[in-house]
C-alpha atoms as a PDB file:
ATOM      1  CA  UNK A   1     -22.203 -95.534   0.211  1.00  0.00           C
ATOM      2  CA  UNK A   2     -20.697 -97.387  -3.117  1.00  0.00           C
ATOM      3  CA  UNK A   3     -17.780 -99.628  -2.078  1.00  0.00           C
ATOM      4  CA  UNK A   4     -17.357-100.341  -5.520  1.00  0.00           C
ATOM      5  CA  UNK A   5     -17.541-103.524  -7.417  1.00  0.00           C
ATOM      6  CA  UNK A   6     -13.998-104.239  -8.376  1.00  0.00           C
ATOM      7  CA  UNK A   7     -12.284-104.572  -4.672  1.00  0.00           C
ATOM      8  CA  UNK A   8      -9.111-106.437  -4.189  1.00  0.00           C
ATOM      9  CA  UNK A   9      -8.609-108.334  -1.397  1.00  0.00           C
ATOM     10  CA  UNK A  10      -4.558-107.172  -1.697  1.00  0.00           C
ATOM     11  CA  UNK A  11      -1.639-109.295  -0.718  1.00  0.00           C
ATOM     12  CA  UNK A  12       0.948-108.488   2.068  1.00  0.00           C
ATOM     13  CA  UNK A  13       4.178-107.944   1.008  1.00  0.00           C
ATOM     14  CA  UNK A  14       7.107-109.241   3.096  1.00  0.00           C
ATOM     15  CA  UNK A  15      10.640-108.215   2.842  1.00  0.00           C
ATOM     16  CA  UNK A  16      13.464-110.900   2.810  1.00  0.00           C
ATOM     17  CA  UNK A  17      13.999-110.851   6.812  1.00  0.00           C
ATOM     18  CA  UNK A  18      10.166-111.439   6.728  1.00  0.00           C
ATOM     19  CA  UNK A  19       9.195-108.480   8.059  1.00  0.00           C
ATOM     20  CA  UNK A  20       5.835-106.428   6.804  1.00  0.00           C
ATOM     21  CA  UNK A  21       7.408-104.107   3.235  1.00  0.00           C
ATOM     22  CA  UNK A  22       5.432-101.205   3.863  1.00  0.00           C
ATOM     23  CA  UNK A  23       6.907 -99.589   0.499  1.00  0.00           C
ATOM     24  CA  UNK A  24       6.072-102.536  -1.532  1.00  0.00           C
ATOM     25  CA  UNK A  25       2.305-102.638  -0.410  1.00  0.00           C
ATOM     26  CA  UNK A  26       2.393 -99.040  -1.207  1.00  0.00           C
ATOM     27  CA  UNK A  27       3.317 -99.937  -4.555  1.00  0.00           C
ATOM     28  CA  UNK A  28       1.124-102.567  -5.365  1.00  0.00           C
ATOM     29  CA  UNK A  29      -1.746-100.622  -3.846  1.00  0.00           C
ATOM     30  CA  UNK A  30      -1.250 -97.682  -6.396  1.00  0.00           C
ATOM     31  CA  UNK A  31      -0.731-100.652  -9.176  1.00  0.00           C
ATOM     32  CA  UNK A  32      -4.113-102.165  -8.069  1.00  0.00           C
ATOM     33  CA  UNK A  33      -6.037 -98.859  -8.438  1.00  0.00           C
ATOM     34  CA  UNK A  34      -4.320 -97.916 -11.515  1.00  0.00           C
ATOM     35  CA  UNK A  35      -5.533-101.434 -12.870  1.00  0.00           C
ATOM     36  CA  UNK A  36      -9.373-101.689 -12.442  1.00  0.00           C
ATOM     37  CA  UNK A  37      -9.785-101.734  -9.014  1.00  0.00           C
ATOM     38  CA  UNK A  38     -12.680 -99.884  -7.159  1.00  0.00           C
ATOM     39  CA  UNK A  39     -10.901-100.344  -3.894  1.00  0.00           C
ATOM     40  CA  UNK A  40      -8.920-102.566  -1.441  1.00  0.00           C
ATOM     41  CA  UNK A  41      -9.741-105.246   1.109  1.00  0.00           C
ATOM     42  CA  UNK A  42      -6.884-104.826   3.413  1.00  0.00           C
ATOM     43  CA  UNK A  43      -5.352-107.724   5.934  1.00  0.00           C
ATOM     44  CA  UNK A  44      -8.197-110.262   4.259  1.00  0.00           C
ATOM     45  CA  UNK A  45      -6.964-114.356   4.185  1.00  0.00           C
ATOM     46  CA  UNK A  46      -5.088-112.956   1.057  1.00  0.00           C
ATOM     47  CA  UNK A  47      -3.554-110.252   3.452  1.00  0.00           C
ATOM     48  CA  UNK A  48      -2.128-113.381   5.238  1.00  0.00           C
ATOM     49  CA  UNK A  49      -4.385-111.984   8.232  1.00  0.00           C
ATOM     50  CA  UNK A  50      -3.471-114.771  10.299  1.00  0.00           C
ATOM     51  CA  UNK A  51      -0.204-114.516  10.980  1.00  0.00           C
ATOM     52  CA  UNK A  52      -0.114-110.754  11.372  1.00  0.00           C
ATOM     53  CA  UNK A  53       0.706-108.988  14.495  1.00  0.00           C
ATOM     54  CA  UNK A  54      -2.193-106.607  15.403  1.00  0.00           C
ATOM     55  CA  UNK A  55       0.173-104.102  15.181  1.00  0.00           C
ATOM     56  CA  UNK A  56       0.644-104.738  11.894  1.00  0.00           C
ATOM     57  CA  UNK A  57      -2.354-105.491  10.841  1.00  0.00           C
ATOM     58  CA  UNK A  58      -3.747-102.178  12.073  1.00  0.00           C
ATOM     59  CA  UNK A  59      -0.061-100.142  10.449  1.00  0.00           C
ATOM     60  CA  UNK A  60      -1.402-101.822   7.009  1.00  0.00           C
ATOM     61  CA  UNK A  61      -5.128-100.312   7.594  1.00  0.00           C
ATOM     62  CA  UNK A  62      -3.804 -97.232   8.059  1.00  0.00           C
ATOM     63  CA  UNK A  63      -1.296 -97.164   5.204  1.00  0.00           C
ATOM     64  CA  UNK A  64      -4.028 -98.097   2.997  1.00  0.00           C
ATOM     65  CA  UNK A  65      -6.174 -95.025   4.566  1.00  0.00           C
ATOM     66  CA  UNK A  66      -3.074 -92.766   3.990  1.00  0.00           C
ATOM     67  CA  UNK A  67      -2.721 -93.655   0.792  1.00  0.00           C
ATOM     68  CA  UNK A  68      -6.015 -94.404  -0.787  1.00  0.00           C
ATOM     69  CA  UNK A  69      -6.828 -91.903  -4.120  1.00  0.00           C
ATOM     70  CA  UNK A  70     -10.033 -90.070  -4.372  1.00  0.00           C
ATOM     71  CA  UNK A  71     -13.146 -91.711  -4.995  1.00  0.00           C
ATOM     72  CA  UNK A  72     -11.159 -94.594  -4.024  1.00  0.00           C
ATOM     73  CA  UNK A  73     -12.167 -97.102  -0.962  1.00  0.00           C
ATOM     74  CA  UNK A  74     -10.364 -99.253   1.815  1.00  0.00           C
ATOM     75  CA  UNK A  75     -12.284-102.842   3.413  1.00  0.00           C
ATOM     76  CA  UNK A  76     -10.723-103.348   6.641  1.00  0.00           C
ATOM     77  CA  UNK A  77     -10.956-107.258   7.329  1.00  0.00           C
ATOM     78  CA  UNK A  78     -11.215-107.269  11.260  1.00  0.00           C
ATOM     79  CA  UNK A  79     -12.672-110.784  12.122  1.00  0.00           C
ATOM     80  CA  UNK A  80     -12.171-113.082  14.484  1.00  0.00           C
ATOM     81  CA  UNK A  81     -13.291-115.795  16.095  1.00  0.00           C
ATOM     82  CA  UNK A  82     -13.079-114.320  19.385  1.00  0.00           C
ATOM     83  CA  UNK A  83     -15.965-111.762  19.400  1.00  0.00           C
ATOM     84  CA  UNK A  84     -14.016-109.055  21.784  1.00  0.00           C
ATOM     85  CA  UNK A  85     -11.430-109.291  19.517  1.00  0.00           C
ATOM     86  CA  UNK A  86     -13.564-108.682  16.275  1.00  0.00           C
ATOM     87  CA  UNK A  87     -14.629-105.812  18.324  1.00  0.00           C
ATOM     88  CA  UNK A  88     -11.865-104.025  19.346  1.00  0.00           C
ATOM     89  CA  UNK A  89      -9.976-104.508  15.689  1.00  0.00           C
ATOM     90  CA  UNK A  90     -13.142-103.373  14.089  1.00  0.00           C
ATOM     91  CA  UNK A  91     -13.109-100.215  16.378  1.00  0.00           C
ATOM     92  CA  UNK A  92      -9.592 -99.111  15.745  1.00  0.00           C
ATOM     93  CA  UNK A  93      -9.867 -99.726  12.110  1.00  0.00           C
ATOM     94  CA  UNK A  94     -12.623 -97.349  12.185  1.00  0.00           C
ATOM     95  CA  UNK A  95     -10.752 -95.237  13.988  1.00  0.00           C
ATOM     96  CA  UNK A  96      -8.303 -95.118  11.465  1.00  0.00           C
ATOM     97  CA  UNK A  97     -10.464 -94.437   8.494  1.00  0.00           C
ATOM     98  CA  UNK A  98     -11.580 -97.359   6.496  1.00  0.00           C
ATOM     99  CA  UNK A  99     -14.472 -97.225   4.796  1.00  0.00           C
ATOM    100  CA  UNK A 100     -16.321-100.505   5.616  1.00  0.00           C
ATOM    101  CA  UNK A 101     -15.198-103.721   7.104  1.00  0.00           C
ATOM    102  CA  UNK A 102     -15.058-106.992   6.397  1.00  0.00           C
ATOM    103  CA  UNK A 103     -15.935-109.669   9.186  1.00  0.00           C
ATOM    104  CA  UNK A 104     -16.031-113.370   8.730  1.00  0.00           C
ATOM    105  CA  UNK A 105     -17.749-115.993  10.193  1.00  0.00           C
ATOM    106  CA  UNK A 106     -15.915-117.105  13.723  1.00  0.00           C
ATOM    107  CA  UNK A 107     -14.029-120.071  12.891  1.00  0.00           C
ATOM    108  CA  UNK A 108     -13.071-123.096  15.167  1.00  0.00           C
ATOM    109  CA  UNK A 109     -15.671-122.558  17.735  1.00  0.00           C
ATOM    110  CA  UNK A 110     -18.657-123.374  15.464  1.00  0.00           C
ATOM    111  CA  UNK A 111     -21.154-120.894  16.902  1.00  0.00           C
ATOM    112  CA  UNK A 112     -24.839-121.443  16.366  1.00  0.00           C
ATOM    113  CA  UNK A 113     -27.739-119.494  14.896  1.00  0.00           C
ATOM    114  CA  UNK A 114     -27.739-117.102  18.123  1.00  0.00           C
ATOM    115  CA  UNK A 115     -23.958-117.283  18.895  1.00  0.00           C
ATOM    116  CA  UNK A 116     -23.718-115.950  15.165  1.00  0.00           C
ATOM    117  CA  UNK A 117     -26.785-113.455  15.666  1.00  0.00           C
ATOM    118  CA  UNK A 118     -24.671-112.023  18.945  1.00  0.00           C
ATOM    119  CA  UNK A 119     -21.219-112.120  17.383  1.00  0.00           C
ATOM    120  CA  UNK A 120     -21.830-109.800  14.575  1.00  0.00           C
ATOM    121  CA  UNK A 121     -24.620-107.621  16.252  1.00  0.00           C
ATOM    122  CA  UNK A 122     -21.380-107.293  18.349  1.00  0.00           C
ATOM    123  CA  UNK A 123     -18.930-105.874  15.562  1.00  0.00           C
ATOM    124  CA  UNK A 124     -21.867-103.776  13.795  1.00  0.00           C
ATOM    125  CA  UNK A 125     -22.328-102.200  17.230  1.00  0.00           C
ATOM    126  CA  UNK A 126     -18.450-101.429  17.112  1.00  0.00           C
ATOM    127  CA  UNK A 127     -18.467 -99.101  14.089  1.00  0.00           C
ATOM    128  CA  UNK A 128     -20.272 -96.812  12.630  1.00  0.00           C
ATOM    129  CA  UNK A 129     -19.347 -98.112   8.579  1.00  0.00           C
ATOM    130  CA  UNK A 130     -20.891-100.747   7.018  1.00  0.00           C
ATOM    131  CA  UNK A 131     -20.313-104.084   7.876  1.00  0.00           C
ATOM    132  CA  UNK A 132     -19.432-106.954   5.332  1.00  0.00           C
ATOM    133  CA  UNK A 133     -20.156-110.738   5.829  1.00  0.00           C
ATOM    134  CA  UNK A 134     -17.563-113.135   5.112  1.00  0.00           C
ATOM    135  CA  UNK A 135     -19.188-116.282   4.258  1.00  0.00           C
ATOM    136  CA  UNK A 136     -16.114-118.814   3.640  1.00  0.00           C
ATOM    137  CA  UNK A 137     -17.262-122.717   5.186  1.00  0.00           C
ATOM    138  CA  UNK A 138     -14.555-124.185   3.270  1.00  0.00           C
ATOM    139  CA  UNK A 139     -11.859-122.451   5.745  1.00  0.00           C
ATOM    140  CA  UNK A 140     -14.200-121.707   8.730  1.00  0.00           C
ATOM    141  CA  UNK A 141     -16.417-124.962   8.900  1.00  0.00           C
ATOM    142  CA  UNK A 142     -19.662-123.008   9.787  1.00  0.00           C
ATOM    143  CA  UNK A 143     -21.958-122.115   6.905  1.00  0.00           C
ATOM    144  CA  UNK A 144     -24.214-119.062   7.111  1.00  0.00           C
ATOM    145  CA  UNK A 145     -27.303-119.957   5.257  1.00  0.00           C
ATOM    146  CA  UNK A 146     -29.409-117.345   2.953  1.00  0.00           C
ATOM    147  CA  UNK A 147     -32.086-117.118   5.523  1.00  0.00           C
ATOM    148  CA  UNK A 148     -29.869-116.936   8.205  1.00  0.00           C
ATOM    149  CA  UNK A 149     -27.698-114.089   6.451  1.00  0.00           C
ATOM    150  CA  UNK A 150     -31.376-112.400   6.108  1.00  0.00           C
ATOM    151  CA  UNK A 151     -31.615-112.341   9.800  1.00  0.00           C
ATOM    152  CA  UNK A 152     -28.589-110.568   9.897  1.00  0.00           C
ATOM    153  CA  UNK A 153     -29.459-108.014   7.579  1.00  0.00           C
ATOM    154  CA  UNK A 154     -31.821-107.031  10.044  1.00  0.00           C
ATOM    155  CA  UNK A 155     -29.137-105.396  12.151  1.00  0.00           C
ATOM    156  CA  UNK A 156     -27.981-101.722  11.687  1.00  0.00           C
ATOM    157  CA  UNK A 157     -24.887-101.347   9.332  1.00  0.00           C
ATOM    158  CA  UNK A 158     -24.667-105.471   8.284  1.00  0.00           C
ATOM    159  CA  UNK A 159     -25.298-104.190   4.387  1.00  0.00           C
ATOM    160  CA  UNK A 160     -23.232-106.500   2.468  1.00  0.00           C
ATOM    161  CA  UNK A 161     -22.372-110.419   2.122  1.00  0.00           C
ATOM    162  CA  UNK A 162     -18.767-111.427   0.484  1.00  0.00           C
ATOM    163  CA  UNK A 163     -20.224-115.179  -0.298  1.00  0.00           C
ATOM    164  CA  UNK A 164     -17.723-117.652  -1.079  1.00  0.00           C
ATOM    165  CA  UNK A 165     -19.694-120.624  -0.323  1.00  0.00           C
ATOM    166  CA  UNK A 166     -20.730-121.116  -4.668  1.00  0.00           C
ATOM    167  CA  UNK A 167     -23.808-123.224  -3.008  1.00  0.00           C
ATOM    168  CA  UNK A 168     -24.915-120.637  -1.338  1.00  0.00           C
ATOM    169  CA  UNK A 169     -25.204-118.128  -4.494  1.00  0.00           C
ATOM    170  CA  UNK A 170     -28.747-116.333  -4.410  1.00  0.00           C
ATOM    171  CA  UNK A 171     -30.348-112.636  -4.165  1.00  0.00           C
ATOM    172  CA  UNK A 172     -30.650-111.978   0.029  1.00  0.00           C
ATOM    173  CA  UNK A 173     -33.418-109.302   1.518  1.00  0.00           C
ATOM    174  CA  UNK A 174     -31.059-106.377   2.454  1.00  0.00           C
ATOM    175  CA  UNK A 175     -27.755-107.611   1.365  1.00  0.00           C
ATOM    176  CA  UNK A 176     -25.549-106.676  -1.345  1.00  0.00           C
ATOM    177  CA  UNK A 177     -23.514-109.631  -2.501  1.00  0.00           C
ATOM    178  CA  UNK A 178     -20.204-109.585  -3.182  1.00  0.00           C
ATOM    179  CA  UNK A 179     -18.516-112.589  -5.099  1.00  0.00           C
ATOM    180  CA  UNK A 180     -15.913-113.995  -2.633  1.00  0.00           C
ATOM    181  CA  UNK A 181     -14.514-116.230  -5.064  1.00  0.00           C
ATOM    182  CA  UNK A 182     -13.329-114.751  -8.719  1.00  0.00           C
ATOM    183  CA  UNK A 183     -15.421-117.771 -10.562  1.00  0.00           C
ATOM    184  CA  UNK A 184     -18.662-116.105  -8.754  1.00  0.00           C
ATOM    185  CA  UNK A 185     -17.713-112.656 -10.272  1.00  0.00           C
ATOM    186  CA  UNK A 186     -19.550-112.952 -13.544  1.00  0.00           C
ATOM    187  CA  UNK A 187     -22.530-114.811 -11.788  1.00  0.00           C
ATOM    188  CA  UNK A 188     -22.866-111.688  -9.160  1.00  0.00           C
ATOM    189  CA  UNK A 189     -22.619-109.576 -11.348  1.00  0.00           C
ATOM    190  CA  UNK A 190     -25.833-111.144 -13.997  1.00  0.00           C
ATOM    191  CA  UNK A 191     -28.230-111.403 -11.148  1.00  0.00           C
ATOM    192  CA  UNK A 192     -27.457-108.032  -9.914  1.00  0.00           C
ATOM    193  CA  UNK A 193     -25.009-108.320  -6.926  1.00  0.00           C
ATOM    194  CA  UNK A 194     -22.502-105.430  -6.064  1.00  0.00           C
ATOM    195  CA  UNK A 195     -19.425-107.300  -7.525  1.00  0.00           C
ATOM    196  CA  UNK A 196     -16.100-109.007  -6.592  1.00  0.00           C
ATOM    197  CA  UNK A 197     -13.610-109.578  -3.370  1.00  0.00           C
ATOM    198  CA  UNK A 198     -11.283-110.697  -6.008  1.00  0.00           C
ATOM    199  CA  UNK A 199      -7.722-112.130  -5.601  1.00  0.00           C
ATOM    200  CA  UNK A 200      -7.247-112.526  -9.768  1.00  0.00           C
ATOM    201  CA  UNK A 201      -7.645-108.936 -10.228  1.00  0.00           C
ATOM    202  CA  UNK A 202      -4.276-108.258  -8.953  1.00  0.00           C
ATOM    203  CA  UNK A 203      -3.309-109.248 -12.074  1.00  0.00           C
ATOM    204  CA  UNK A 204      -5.906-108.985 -14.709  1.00  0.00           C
ATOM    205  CA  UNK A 205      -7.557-105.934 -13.126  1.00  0.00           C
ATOM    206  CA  UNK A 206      -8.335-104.275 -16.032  1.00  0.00           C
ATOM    207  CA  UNK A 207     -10.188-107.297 -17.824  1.00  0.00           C
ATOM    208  CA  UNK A 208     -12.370-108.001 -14.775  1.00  0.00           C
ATOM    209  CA  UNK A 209     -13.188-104.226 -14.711  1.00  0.00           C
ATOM    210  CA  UNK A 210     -14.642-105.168 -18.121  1.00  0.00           C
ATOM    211  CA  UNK A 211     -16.744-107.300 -16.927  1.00  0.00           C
ATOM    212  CA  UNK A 212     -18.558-104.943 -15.208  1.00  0.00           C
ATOM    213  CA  UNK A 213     -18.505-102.230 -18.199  1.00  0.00           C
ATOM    214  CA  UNK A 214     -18.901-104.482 -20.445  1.00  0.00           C
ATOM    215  CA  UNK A 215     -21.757-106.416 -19.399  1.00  0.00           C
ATOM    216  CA  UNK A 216     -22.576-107.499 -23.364  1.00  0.00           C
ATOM    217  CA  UNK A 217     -19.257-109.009 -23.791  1.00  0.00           C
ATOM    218  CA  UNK A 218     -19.276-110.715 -20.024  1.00  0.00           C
ATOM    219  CA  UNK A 219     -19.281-114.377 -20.537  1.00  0.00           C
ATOM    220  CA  UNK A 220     -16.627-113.806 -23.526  1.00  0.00           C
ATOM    221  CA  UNK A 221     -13.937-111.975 -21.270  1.00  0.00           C
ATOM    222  CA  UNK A 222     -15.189-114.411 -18.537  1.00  0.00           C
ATOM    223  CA  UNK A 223     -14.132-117.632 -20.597  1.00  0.00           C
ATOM    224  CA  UNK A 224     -10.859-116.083 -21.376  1.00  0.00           C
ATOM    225  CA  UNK A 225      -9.833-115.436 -17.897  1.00  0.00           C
ATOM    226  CA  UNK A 226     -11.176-119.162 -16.999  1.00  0.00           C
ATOM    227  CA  UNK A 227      -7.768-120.222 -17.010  1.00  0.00           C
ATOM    228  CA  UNK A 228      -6.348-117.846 -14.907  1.00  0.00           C
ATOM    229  CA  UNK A 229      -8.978-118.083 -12.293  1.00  0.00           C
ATOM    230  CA  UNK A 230      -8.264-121.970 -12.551  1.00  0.00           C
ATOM    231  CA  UNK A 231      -4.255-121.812 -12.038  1.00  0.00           C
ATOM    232  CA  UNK A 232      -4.528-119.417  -8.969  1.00  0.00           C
ATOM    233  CA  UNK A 233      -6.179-122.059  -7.965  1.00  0.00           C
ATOM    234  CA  UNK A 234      -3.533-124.639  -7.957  1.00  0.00           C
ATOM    235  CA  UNK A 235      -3.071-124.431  -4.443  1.00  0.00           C
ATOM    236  CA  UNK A 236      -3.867-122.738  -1.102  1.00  0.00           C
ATOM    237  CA  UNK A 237      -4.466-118.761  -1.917  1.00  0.00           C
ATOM    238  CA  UNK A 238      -2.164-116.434  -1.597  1.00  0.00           C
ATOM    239  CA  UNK A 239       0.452-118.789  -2.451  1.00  0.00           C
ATOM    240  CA  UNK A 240       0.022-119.021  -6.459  1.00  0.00           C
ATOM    241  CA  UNK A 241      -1.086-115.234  -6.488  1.00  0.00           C
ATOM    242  CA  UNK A 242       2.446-113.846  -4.751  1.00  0.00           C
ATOM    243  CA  UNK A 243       4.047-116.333  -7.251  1.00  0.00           C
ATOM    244  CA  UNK A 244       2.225-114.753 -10.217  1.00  0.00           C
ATOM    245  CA  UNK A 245       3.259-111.018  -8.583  1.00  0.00           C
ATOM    246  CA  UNK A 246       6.480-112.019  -8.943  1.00  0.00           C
ATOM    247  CA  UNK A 247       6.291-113.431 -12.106  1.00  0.00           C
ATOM    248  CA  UNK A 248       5.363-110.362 -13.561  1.00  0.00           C
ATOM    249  CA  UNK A 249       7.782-108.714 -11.987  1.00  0.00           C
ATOM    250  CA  UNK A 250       5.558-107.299  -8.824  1.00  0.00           C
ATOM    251  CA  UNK A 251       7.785-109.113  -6.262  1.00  0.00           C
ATOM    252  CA  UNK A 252       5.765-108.841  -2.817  1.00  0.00           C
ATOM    253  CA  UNK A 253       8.013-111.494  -1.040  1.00  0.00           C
ATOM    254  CA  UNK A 254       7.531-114.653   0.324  1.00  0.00           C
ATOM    255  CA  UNK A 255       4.502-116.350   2.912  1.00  0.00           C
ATOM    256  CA  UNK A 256       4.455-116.543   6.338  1.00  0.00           C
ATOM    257  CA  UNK A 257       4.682-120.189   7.723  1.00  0.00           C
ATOM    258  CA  UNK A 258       2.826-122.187   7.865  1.00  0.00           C
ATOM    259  CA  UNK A 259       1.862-121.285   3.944  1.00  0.00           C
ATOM    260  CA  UNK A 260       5.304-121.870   1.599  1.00  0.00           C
ATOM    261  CA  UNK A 261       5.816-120.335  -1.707  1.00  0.00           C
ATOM    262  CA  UNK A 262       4.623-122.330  -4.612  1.00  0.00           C
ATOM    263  CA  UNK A 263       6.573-125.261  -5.862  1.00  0.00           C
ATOM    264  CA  UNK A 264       8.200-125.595  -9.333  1.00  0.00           C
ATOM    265  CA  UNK A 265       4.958-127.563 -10.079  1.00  0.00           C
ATOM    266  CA  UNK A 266       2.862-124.995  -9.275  1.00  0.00           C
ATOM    267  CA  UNK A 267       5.177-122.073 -10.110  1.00  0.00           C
ATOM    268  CA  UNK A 268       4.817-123.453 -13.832  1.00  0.00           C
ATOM    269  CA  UNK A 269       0.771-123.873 -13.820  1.00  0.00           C
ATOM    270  CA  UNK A 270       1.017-120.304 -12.963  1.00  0.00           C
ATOM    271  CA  UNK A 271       3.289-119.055 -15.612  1.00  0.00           C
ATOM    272  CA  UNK A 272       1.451-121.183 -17.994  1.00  0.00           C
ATOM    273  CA  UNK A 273      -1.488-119.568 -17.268  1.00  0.00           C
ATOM    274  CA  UNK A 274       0.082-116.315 -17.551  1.00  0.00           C
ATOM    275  CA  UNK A 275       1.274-116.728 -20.902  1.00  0.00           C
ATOM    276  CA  UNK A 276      -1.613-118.122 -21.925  1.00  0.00           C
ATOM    277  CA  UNK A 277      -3.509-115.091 -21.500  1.00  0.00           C
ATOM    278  CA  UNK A 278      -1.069-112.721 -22.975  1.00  0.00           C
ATOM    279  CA  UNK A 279       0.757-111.269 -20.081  1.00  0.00           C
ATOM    280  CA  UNK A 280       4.344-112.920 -19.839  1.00  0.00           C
END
């Protein structure tokens, strides 16, 4: 199957008594898909996965599932760096009807080549969807190098590779890559990959859809969204992309401690940024 090559890795909305605004990540879901995007990675480190509940986290999957259009598809993000765990999150999100999911590399213990081999022959064994890699060192410590993400495409179902380690970047035997960060996109996307998990499309969607149907005018649009990419950047993600939401008047709440919103430092590289590109 086609996951698509625009796919947002969606925020998490939170009402003001912090709780989980089901109505609001309805919204912005509909907004997302209305605005470029292929599909949705759902409870991903931009979901704020971390400091869900799993009942939460698995309400969100299926509200995504519920809600998804035709033709339309929904990433579950089920890691974890316990491997049961992984397991049991990836079989109830298949359960519930995503389409793929999305498992990243076990962070904190710092498995090795066959504890990594044996964790996600693990989750592929739990579903019967296809499996995507999440290779992210900078927040997990462990790197999964090209030939070791070729191993892994040995296994049944491990088809795709979101690779945010820019180092990293290269074609893999029987992987499709995904950009995991949204200054990869345009690279991906030249030497063939699949596309974007993208975090800037919530809110230039419809230019980095362009990118991909425009492949002649790629760098161009890619240069003018430069700055964008840069300012979401300011700080940790999601914190300068909920503060852009709400800039635009998309307001999806506030973060879940230990993330904070964005400062008025950071608030203003945003809206800079913003205006800058035509939007405010």
């Amino acid at each position: 199957m086609t996951l698509g090559a625009v796919l947002t890795a969606i925020v998490t909305p939170f009402a003001p008594d912090g709780a989980v605004d089901e109505k609001a990540f309805v919204d912005l879901m509909a907004r997302l898909y209305a605005n470029g995007s292929d599909g949705l990675v759902v409870c991903g480190t931009t979901g704020e996965a971390s400091t869900l509940s799993t009942d939460e986290h698995l309400r969100l999957v299926e509200l995504a599932v519920e809600h998804k259009p035709a033709g339309k598809t929904v990433v579950a993000s089920t890691g974890s760096n316990d491997t049961r765990h992984a397991c049991e999150m990836t079989e109830r999100a298949t359960e519930l009807g995503a389409d793929a999911i999305l498992s990243v590399t076990p962070y904190y213990n710092k498995p090795n080549r066959r504890g990594m081999l044996a964790h996600f022959g693990a989750v592929a064994r739990a579903t019967d969807k296809p499996v995507v890699l999440y290779n992210i060192p900078s927040r997990c410590v462990v790197d999964l190098p090209n030939e070791l993400l070729a191993e892994l495409a040995q296994i049944e179902r491990i088809d795709y590779v979101k690779q945010a380690n820019n180092a990293n970047l290269a074609p893999v035997d029987g992987l499709g890559i995904y950009a995991g960060n949204d200054d990869l996109f345009g690279s991906v996307l030249e030497m063939g990959g699949c596309g974007g998990i993208l975090v800037a499309s919530h809110v230039v969607g419809n230019e980095m859809r362009r990118m991909v149907d425009e492949p002649d005018q790629r760098a161009e649009i890619e240069a003018s969204l430069k700055p964008v990419f840069d300012a979401l950047g300011v700080t940790t993600n999601p914190i300068p992309i909920k503060a852009a939401l709400d800039l635009l008047g998309h307001p999806v709440g506030g973060l879940r401690l230990p993330l904070l919103e964005a400062d008025e430092h950071e608030r203003d590289v945003v809206r800079s940024a913003l205006a800058g590109a035509g939007l405010l």
